[in-house]
N, C-alpha and C. Protein backbone atom coordinates (compact mmCIF):
# COMPACT_ATOMS: atom_id res chain seq x y z
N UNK A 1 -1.35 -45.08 -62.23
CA UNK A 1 -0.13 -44.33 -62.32
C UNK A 1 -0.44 -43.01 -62.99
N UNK A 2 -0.14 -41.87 -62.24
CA UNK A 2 -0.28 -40.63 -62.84
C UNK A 2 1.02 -39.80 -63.41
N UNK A 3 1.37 -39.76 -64.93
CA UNK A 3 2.22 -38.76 -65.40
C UNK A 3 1.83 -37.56 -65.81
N UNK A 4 3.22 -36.66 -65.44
CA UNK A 4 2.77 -35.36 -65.73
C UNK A 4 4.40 -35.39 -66.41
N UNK A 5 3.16 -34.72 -67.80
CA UNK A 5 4.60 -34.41 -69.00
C UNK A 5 4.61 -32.90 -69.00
N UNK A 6 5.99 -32.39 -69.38
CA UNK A 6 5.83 -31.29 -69.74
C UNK A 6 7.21 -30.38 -70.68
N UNK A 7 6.84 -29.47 -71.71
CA UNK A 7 7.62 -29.54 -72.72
C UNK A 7 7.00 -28.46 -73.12
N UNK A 8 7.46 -27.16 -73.98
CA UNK A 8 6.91 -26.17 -74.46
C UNK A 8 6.62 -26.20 -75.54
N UNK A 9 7.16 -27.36 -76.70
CA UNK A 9 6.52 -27.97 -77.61
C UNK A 9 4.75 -28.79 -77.62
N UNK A 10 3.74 -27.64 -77.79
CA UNK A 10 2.67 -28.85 -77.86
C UNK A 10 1.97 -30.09 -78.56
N UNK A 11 3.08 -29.82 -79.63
CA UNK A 11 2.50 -30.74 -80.62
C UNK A 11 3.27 -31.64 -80.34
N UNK A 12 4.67 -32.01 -79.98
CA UNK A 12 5.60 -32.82 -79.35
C UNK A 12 4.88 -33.52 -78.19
N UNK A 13 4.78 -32.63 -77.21
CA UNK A 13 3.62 -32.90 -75.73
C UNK A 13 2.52 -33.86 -75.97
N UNK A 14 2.12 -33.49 -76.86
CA UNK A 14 0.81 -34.34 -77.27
C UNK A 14 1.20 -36.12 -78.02
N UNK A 15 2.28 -35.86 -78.85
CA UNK A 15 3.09 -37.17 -79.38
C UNK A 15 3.53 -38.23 -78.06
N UNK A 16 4.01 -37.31 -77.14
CA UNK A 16 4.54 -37.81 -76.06
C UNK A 16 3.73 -38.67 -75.40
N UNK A 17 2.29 -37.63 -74.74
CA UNK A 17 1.20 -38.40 -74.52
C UNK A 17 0.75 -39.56 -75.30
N UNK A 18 0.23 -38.97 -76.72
CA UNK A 18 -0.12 -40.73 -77.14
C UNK A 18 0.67 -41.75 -77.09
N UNK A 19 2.10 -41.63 -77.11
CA UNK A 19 2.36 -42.78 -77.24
C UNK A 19 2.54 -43.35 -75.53
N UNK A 20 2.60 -42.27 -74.60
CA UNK A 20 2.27 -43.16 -73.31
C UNK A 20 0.94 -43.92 -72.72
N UNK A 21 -0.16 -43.18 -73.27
CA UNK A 21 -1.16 -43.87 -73.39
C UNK A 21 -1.23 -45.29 -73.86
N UNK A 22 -0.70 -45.36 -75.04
CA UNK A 22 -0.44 -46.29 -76.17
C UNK A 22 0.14 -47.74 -75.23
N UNK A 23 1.75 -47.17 -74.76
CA UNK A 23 2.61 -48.44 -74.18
C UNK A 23 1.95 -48.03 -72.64
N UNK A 24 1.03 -47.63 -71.89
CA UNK A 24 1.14 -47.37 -70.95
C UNK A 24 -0.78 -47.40 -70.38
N UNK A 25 -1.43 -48.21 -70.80
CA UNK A 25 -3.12 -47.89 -70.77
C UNK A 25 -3.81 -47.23 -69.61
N UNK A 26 -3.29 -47.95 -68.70
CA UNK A 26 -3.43 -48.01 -67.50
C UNK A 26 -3.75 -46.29 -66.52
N UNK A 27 -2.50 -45.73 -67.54
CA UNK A 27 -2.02 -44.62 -66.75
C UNK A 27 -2.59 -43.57 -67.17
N UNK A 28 -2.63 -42.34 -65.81
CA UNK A 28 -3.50 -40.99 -66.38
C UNK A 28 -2.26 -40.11 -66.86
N UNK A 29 -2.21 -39.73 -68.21
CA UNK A 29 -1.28 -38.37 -68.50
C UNK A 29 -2.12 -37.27 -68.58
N UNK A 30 -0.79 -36.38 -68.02
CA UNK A 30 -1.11 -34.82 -67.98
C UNK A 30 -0.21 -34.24 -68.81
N UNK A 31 -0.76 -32.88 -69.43
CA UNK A 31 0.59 -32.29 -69.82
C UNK A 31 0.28 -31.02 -70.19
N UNK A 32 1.75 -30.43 -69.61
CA UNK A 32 1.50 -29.27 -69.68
C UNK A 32 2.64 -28.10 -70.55
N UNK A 33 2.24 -27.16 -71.06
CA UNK A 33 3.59 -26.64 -71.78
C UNK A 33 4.10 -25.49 -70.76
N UNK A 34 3.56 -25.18 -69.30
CA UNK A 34 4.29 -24.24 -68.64
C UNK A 34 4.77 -24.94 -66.93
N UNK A 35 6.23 -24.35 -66.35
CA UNK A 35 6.22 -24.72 -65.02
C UNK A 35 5.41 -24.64 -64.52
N UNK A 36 5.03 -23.40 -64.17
CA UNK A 36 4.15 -22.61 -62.99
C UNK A 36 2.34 -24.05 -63.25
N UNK A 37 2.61 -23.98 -64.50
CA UNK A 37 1.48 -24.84 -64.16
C UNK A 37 1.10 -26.37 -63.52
N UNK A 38 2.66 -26.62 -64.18
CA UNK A 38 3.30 -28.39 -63.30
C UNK A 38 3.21 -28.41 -62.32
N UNK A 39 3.55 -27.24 -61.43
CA UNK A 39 4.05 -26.98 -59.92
C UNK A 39 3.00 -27.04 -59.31
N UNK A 40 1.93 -26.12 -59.58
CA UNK A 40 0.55 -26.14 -59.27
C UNK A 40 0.09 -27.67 -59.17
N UNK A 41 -0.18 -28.50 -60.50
CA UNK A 41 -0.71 -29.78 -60.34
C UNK A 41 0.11 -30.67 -59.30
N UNK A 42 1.53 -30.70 -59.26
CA UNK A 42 2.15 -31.44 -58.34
C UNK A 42 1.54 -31.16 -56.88
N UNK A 43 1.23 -29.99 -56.59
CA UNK A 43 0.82 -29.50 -55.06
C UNK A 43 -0.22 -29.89 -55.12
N UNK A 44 -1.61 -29.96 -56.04
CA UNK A 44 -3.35 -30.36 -55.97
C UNK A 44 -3.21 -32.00 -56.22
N UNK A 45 -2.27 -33.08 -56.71
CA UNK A 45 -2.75 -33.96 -57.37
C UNK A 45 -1.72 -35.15 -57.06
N UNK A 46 -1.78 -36.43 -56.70
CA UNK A 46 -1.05 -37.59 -56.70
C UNK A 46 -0.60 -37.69 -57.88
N UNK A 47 0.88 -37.53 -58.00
CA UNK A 47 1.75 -37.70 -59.69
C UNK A 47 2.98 -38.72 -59.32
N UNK A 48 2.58 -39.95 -60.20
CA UNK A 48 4.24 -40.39 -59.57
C UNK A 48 5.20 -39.98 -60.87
N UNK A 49 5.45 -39.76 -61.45
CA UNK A 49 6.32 -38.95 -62.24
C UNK A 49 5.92 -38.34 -63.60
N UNK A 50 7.21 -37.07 -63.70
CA UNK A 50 7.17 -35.79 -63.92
C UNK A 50 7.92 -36.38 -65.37
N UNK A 51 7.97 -36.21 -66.27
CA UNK A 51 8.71 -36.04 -67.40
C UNK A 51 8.63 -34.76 -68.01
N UNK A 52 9.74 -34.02 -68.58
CA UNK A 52 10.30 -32.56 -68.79
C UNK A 52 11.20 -32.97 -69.62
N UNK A 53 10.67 -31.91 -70.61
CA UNK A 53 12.20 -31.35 -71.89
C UNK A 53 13.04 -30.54 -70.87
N UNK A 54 13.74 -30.22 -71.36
CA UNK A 54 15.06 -29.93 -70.99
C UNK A 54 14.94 -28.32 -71.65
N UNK A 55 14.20 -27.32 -72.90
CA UNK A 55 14.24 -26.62 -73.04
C UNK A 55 12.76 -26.04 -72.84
N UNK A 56 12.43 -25.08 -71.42
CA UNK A 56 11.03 -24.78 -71.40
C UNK A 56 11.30 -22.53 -71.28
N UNK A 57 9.92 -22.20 -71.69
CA UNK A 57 10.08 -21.22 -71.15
C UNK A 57 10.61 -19.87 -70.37
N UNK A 58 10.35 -20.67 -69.14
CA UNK A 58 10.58 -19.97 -67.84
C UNK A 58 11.79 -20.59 -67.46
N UNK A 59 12.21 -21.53 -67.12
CA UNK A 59 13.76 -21.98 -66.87
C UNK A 59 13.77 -23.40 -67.43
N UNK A 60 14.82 -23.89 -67.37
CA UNK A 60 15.19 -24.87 -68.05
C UNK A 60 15.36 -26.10 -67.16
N UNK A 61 14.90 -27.15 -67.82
CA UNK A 61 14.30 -28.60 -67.41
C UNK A 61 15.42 -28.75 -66.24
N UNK A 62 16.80 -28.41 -66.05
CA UNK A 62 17.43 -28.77 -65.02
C UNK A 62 16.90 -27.79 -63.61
N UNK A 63 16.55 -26.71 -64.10
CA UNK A 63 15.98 -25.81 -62.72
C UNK A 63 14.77 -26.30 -62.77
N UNK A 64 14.09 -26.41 -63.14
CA UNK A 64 12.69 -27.22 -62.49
C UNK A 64 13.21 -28.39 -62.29
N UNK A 65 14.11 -29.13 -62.64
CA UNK A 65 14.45 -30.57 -61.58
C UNK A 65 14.83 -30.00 -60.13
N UNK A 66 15.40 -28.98 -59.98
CA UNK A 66 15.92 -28.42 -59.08
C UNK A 66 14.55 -28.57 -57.64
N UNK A 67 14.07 -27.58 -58.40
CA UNK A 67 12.60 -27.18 -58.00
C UNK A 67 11.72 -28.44 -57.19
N UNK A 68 11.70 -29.38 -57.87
CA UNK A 68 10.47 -30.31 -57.49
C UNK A 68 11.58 -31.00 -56.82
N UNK A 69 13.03 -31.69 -56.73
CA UNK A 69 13.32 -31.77 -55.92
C UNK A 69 13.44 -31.27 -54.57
N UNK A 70 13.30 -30.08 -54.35
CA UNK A 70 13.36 -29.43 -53.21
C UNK A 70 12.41 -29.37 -52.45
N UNK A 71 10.77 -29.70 -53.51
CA UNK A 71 9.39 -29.91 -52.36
C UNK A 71 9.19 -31.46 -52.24
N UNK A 72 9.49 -32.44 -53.54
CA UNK A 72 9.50 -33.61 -53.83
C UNK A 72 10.45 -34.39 -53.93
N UNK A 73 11.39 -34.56 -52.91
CA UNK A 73 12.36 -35.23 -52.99
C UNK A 73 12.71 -36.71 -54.12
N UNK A 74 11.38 -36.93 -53.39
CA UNK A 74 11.47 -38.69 -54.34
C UNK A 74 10.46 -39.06 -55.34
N UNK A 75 10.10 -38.28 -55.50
CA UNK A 75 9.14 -37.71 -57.02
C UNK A 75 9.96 -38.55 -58.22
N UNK A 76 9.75 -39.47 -58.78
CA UNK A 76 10.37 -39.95 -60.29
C UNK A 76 10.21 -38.66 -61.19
N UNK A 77 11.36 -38.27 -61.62
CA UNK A 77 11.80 -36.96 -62.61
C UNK A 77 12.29 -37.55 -63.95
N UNK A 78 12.26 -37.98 -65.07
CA UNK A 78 12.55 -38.27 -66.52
C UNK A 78 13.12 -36.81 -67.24
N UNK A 79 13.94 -36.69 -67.54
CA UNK A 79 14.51 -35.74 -68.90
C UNK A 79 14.51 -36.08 -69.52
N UNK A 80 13.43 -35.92 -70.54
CA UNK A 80 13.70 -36.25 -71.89
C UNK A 80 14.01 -35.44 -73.03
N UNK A 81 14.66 -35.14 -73.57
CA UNK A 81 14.91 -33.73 -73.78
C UNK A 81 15.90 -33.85 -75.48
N UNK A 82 15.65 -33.26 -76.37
CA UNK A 82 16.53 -32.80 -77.81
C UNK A 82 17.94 -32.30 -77.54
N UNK A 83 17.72 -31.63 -76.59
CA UNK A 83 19.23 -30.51 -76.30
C UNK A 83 20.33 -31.34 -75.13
N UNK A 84 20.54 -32.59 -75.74
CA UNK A 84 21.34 -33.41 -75.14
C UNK A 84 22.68 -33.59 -74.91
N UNK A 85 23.47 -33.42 -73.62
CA UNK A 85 24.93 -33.38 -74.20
C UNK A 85 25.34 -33.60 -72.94
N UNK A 86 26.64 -34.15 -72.85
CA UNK A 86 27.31 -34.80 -71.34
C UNK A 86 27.44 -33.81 -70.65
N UNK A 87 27.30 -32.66 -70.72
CA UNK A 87 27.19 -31.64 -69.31
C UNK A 87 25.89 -31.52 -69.08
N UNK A 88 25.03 -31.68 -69.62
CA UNK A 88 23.14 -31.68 -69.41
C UNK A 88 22.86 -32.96 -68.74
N UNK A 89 23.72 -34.03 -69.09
CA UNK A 89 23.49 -35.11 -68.41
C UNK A 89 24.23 -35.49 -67.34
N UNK A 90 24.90 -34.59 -67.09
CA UNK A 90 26.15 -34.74 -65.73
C UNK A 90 25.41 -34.43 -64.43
N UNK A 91 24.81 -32.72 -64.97
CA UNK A 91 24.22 -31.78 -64.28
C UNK A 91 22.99 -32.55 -63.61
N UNK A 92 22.29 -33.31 -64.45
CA UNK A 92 20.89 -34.07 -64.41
C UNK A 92 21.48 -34.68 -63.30
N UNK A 93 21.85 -35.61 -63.41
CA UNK A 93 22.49 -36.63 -62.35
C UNK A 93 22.86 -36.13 -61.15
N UNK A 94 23.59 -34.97 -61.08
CA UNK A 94 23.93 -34.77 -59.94
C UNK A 94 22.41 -33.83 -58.95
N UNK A 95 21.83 -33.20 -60.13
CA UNK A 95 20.93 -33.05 -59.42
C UNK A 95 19.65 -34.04 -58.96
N UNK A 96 19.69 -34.93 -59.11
CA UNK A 96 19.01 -35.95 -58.54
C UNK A 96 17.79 -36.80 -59.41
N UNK A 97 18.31 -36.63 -60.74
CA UNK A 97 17.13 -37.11 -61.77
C UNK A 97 17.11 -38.45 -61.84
N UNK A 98 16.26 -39.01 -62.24
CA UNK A 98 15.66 -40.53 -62.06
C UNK A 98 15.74 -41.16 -63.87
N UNK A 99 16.56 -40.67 -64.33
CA UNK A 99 16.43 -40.90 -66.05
C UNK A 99 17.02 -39.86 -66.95
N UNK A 100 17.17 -40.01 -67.64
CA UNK A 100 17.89 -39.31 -69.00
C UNK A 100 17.63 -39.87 -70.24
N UNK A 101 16.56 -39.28 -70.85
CA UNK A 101 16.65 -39.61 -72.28
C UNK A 101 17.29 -38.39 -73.14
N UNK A 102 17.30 -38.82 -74.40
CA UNK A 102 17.41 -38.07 -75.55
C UNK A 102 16.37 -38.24 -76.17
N UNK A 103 15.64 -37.24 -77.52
CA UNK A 103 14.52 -37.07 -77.88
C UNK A 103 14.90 -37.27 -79.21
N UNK A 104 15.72 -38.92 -79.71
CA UNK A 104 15.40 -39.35 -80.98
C UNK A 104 15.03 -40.15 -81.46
N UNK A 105 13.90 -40.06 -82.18
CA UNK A 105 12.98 -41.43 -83.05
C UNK A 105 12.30 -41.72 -81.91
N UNK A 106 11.26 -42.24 -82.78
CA UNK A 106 9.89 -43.01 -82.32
C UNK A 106 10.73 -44.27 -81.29
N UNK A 107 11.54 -44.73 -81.05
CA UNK A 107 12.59 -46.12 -80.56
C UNK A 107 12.40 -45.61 -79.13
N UNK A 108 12.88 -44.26 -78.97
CA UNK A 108 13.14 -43.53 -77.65
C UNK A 108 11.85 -43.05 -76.93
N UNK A 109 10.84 -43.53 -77.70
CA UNK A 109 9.52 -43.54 -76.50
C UNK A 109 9.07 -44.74 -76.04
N UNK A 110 9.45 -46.13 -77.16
CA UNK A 110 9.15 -47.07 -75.84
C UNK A 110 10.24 -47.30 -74.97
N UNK A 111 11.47 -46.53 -74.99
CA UNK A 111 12.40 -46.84 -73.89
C UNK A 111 11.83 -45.52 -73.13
N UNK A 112 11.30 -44.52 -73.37
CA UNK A 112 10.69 -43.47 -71.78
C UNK A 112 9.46 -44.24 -71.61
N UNK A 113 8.57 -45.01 -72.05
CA UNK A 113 7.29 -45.80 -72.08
C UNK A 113 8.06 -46.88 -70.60
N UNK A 114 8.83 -47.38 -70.97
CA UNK A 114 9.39 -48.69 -70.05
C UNK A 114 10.19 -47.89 -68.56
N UNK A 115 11.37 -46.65 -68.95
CA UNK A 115 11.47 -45.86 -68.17
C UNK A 115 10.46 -45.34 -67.01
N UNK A 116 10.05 -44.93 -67.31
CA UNK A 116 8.66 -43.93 -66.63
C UNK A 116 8.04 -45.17 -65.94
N UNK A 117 7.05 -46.78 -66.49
CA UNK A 117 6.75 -47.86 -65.96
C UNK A 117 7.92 -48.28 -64.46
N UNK A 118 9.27 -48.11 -64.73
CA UNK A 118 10.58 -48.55 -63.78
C UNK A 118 10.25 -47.26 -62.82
N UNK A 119 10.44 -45.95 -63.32
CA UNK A 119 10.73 -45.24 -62.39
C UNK A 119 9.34 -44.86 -60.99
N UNK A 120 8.18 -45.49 -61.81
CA UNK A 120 7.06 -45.41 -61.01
C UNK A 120 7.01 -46.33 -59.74
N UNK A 121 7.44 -47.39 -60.38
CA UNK A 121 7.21 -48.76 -59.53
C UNK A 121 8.56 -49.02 -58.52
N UNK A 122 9.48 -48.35 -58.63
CA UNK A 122 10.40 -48.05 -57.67
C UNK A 122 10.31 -46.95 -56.77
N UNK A 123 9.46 -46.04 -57.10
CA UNK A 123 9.30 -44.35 -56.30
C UNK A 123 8.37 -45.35 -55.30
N UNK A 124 7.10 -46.33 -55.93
CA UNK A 124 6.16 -47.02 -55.52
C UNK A 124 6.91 -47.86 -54.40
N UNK A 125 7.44 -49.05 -54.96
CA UNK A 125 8.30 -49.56 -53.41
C UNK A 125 8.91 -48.85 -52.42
N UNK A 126 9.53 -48.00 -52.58
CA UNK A 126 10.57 -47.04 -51.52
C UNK A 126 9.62 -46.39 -50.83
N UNK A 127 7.68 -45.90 -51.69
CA UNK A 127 7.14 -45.57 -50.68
C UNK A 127 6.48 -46.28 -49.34
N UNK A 128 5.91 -47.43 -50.13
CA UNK A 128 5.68 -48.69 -49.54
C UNK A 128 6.74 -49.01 -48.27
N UNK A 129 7.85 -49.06 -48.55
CA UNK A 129 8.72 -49.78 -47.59
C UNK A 129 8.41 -48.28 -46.52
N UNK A 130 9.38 -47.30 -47.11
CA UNK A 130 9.11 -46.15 -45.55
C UNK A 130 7.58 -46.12 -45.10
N UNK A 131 6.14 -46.13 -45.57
CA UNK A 131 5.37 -46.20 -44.80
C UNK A 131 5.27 -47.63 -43.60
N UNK A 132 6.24 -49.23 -43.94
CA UNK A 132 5.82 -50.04 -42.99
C UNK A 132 7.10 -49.36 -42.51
N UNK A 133 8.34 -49.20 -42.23
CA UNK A 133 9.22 -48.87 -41.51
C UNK A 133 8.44 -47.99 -40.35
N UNK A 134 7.41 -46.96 -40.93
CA UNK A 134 6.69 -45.99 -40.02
C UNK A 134 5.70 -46.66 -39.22
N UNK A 135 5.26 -47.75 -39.96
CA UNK A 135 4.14 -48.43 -39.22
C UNK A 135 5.12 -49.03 -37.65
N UNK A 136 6.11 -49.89 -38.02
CA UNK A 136 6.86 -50.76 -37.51
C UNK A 136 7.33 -49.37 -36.01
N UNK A 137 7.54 -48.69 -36.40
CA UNK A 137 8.42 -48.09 -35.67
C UNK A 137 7.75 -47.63 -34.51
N UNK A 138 5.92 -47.25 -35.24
CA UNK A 138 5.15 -46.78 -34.48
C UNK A 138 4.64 -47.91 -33.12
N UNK A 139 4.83 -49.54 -34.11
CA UNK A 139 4.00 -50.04 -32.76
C UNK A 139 5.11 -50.58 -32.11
N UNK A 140 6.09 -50.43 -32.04
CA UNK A 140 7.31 -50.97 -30.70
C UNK A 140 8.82 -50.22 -30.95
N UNK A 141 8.79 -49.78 -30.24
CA UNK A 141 10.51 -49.08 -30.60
C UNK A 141 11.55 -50.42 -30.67
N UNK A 142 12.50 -49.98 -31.06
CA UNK A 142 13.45 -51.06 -31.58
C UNK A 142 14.31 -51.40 -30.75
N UNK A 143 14.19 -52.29 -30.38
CA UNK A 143 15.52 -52.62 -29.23
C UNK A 143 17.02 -52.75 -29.42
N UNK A 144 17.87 -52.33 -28.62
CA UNK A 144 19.10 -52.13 -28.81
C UNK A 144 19.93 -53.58 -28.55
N UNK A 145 20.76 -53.64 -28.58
CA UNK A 145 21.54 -54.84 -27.96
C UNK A 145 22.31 -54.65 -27.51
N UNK A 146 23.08 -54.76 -26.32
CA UNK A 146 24.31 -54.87 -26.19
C UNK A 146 25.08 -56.15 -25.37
N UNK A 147 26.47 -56.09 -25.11
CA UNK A 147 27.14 -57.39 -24.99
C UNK A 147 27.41 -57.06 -23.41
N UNK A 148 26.85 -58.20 -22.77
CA UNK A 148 27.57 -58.12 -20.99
C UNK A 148 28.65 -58.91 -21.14
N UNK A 149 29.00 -58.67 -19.55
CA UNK A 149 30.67 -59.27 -19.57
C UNK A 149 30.76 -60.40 -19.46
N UNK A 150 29.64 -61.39 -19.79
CA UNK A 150 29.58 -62.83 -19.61
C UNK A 150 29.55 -63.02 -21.07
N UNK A 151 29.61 -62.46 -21.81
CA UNK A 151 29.16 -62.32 -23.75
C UNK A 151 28.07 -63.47 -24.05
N UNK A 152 27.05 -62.87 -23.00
CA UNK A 152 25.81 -63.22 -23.49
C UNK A 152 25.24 -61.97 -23.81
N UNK A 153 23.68 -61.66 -24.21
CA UNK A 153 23.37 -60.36 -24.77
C UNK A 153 22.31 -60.33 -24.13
N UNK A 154 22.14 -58.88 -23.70
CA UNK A 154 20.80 -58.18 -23.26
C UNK A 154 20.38 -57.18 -24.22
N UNK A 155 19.01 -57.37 -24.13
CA UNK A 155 18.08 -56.09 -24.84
C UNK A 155 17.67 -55.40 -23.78
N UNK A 156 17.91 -54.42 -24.37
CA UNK A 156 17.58 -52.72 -23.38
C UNK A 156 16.26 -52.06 -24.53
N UNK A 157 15.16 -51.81 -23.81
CA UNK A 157 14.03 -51.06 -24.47
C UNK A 157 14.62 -49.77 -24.53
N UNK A 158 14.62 -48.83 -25.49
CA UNK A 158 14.58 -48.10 -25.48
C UNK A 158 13.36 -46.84 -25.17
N UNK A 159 13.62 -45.83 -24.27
CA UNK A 159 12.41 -44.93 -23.98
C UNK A 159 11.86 -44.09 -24.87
């Protein structure tokens, strides 16, 4: 499982990391304190999710949700973020985020530790399933059904 954290705090960034390392062994973290540089790794590198503060730089954790939704639809996205408040978390939601934390106490990283584990392994099934749907689809088209006037049923191949 590959995360990519990112937060303009580096000494935070780095807390973040160990403790995903920590609840998380398995997994490769990245992290970075600028977009432009997330964006980049997302395009060179297999990431199943992105975790982002909510206050960066260049725009703010909801426009880069924006962002990677628009090349990465189903990318697992985490906010985890200090600057927390029911319109940050409205906004999140509607723009298509996969999580919402708040950034208090050591408590709230093994719930993004367990988060991030959920949001991987579900991005993971949904990919799983659409690649056999693609498999399936590829080796026989799906037959239709319909009802004759005896209401018995015929399948019609489709071309």
């Amino acid at each position: 499982m590959n995360l990519l954290c990112v937060d303009d705090d580096a000494d935070f960034l780095d807390l973040t990391a160990m403790f995903f390392e920590r609840k998380l062994p398995s997994a490769t973290v990245l992290t970075t304190t600028r977009v432009d540089d997330t964006l980049d790794t997302l395009d060179t590198g297999p990431i199943h999710c992105v975790v982002s503060d909510y206050e960066l730089p260049e725009r703010t954790g909801l426009d880069f949700l924006r962002t990677v939704r628009g090349k990465y639809p189903e990318l697992s996205f985490v906010l985890f973020t200090g600057e927390g408040s029911g319109r940050i978390a409205s906004e999140a939601i509607s723009a298509g985020v996969t999580d919402y934390l708040q950034k208090r106490g050591a408590s709230q990283y093994d719930r993004l530790a367990t988060r991030g584990r959920n949001a991987v392994a579900r991005y993971r099934a949904e990919r799983e399933l659409q690649e056999r749907v693609e498999e399936l689809t590829a080796i026989s088209p799906r037959p239709s059904t319909r009802s004759n006037t005896n209401r018995s049923c015929a399948t019609v191949r489709r071309s």
